[in-house]
N, C-alpha and C. Protein backbone atom coordinates (compact mmCIF):
# COMPACT_ATOMS: atom_id res chain seq x y z
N UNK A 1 -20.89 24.24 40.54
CA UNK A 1 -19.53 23.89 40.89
C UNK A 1 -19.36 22.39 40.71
N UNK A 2 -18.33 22.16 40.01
CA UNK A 2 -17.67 20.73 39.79
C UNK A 2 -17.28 20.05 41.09
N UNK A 3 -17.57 19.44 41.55
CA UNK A 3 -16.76 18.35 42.68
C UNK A 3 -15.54 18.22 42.67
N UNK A 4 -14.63 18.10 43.57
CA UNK A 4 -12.95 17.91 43.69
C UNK A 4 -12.75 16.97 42.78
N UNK A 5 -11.94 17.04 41.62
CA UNK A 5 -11.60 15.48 41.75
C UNK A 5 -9.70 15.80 40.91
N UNK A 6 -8.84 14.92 42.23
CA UNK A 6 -7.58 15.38 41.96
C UNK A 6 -6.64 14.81 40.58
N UNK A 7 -7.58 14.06 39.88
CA UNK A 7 -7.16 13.86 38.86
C UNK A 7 -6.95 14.74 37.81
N UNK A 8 -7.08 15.77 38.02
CA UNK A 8 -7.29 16.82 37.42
C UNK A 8 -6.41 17.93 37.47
N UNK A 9 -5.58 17.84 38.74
CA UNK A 9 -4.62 18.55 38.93
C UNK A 9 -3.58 19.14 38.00
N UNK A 10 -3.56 20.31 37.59
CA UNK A 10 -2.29 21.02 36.80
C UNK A 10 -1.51 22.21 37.59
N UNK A 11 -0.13 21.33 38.28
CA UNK A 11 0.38 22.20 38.32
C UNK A 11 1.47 23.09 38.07
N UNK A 12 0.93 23.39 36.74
CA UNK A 12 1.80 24.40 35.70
C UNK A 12 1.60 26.17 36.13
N UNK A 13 2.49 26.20 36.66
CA UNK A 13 2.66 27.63 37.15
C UNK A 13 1.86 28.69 36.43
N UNK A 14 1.90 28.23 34.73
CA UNK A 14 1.48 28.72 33.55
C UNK A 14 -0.13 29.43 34.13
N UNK A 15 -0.77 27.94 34.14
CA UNK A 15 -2.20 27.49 34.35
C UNK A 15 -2.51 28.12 35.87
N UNK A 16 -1.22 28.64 36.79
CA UNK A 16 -2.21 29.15 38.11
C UNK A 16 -1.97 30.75 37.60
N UNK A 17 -1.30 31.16 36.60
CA UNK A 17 -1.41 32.65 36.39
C UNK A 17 -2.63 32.95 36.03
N UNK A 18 -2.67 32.11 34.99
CA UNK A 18 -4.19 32.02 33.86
C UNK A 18 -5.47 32.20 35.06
N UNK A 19 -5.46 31.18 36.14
CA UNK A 19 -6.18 30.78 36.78
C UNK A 19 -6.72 32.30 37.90
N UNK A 20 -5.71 33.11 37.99
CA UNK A 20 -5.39 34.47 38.77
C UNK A 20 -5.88 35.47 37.97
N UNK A 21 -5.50 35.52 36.75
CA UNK A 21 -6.19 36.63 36.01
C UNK A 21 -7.56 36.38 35.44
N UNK A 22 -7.83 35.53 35.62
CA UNK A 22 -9.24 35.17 35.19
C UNK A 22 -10.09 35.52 36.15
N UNK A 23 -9.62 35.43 37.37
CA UNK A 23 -10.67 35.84 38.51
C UNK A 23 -11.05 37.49 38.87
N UNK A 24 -10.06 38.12 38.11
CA UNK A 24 -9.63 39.40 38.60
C UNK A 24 -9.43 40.01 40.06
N UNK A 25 -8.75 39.44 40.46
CA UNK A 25 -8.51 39.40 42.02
C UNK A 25 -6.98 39.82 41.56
N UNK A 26 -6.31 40.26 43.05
CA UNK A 26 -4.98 40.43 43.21
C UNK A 26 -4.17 39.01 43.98
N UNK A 27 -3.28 39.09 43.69
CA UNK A 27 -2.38 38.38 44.65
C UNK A 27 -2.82 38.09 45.84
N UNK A 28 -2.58 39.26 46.55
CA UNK A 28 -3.40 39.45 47.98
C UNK A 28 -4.31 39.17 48.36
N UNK A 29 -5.25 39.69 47.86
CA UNK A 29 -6.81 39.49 48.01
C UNK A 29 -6.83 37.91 47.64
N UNK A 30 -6.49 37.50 46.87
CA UNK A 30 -6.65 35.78 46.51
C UNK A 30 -5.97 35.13 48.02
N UNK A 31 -4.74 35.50 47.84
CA UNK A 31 -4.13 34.57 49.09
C UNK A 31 -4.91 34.51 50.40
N UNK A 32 -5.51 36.05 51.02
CA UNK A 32 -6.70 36.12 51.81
C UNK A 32 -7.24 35.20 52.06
N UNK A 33 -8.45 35.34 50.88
CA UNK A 33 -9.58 34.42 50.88
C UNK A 33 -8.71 32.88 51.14
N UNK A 34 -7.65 32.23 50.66
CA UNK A 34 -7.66 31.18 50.83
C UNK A 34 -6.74 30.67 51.68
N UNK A 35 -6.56 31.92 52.93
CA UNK A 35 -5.34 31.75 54.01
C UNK A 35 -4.07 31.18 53.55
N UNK A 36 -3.38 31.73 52.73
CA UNK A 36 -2.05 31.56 52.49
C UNK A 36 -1.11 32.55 52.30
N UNK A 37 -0.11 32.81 52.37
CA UNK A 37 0.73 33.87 52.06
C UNK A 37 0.89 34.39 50.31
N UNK A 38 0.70 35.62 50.21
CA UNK A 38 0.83 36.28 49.15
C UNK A 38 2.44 35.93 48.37
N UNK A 39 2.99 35.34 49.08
CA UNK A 39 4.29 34.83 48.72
C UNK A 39 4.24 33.24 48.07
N UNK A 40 3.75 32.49 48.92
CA UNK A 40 3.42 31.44 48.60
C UNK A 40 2.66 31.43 46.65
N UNK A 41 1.42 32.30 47.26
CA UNK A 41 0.75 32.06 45.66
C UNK A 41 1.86 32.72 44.29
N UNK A 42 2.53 33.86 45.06
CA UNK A 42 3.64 34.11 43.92
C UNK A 42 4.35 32.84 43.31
N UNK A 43 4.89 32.09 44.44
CA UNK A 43 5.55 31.20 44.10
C UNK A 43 4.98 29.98 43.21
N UNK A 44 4.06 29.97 43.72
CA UNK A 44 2.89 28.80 42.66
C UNK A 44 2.94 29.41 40.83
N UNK A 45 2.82 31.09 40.75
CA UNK A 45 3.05 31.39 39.51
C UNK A 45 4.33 31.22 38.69
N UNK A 46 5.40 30.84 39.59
CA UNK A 46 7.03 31.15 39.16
C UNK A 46 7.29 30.24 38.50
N UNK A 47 7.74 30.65 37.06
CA UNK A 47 8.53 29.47 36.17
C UNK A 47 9.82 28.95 36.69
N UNK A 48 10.31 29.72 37.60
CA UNK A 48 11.90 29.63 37.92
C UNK A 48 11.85 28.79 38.64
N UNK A 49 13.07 28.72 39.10
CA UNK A 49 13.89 27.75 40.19
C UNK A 49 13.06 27.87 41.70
N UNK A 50 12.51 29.04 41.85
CA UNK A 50 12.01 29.38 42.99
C UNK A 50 10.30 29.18 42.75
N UNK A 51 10.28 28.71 42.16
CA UNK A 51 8.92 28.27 41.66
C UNK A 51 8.16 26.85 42.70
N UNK A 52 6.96 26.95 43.06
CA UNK A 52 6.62 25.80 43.79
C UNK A 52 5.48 25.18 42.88
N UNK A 53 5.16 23.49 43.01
CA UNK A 53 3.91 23.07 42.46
C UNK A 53 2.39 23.58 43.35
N UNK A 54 2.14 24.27 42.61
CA UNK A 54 0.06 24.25 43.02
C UNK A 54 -0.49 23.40 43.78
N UNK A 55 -0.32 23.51 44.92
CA UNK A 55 -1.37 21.98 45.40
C UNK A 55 -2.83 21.94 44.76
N UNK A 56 -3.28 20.88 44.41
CA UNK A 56 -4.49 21.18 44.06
C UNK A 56 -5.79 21.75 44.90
N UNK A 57 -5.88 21.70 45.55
CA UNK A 57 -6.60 22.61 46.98
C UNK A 57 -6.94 24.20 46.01
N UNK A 58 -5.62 24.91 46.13
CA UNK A 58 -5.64 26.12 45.30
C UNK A 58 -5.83 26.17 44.21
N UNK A 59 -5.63 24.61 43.52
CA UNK A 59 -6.41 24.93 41.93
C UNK A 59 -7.40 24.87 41.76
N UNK A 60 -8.11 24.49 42.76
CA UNK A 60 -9.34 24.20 42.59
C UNK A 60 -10.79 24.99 42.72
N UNK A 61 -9.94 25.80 44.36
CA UNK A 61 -10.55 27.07 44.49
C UNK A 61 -10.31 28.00 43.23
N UNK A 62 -9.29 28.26 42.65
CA UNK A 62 -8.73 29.17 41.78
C UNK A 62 -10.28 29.31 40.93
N UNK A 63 -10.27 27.34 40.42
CA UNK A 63 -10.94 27.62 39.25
C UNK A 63 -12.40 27.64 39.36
N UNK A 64 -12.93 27.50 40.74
CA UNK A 64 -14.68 27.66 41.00
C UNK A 64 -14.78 29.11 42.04
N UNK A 65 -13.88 30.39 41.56
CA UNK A 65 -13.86 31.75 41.87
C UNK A 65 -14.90 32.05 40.71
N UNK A 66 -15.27 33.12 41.01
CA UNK A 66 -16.14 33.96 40.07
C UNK A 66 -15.43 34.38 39.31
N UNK A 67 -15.22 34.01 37.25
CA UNK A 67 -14.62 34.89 36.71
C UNK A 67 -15.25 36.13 36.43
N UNK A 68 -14.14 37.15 36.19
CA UNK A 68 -13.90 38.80 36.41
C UNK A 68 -14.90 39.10 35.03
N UNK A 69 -15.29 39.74 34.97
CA UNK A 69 -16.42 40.28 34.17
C UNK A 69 -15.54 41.35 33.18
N UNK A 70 -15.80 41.20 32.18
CA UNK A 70 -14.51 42.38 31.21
C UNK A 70 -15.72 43.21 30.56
């Protein structure tokens, strides 16, 4: 695992979908593990108006999850 470092931060809604399907986890099950609302992480994915930025916290976990094995 890489060390935090917030310079690194992307938060492109794009990049936390990517970041979701890569893990193969659900919505749910993700938000779980990282105590947040299943709403919230929706919103992190939303291109729209209703769309929120990623804190990096969640990108970070996102991206040192175990990717999903295909």
């Amino acid at each position: 695992m890489t060390p935090p470092d917030a310079a690194q931060h992307n938060p492109d809604p794009n990049y936390c979908a990517a970041l979701i399907a890569r893990s193969g986890l659900d919505t749910p099950a993700i938000a779980k593990l990282f105590a947040i609302s299943a709403r919230s992480l929706r919103a992190y994915k939303d291109t729209g108006p209703n769309g929120l930025p990623m804190p990096y916290l969640v990108q970070f976990g996102l991206e040192n999850l175990p990717k999903a094995k295909t």
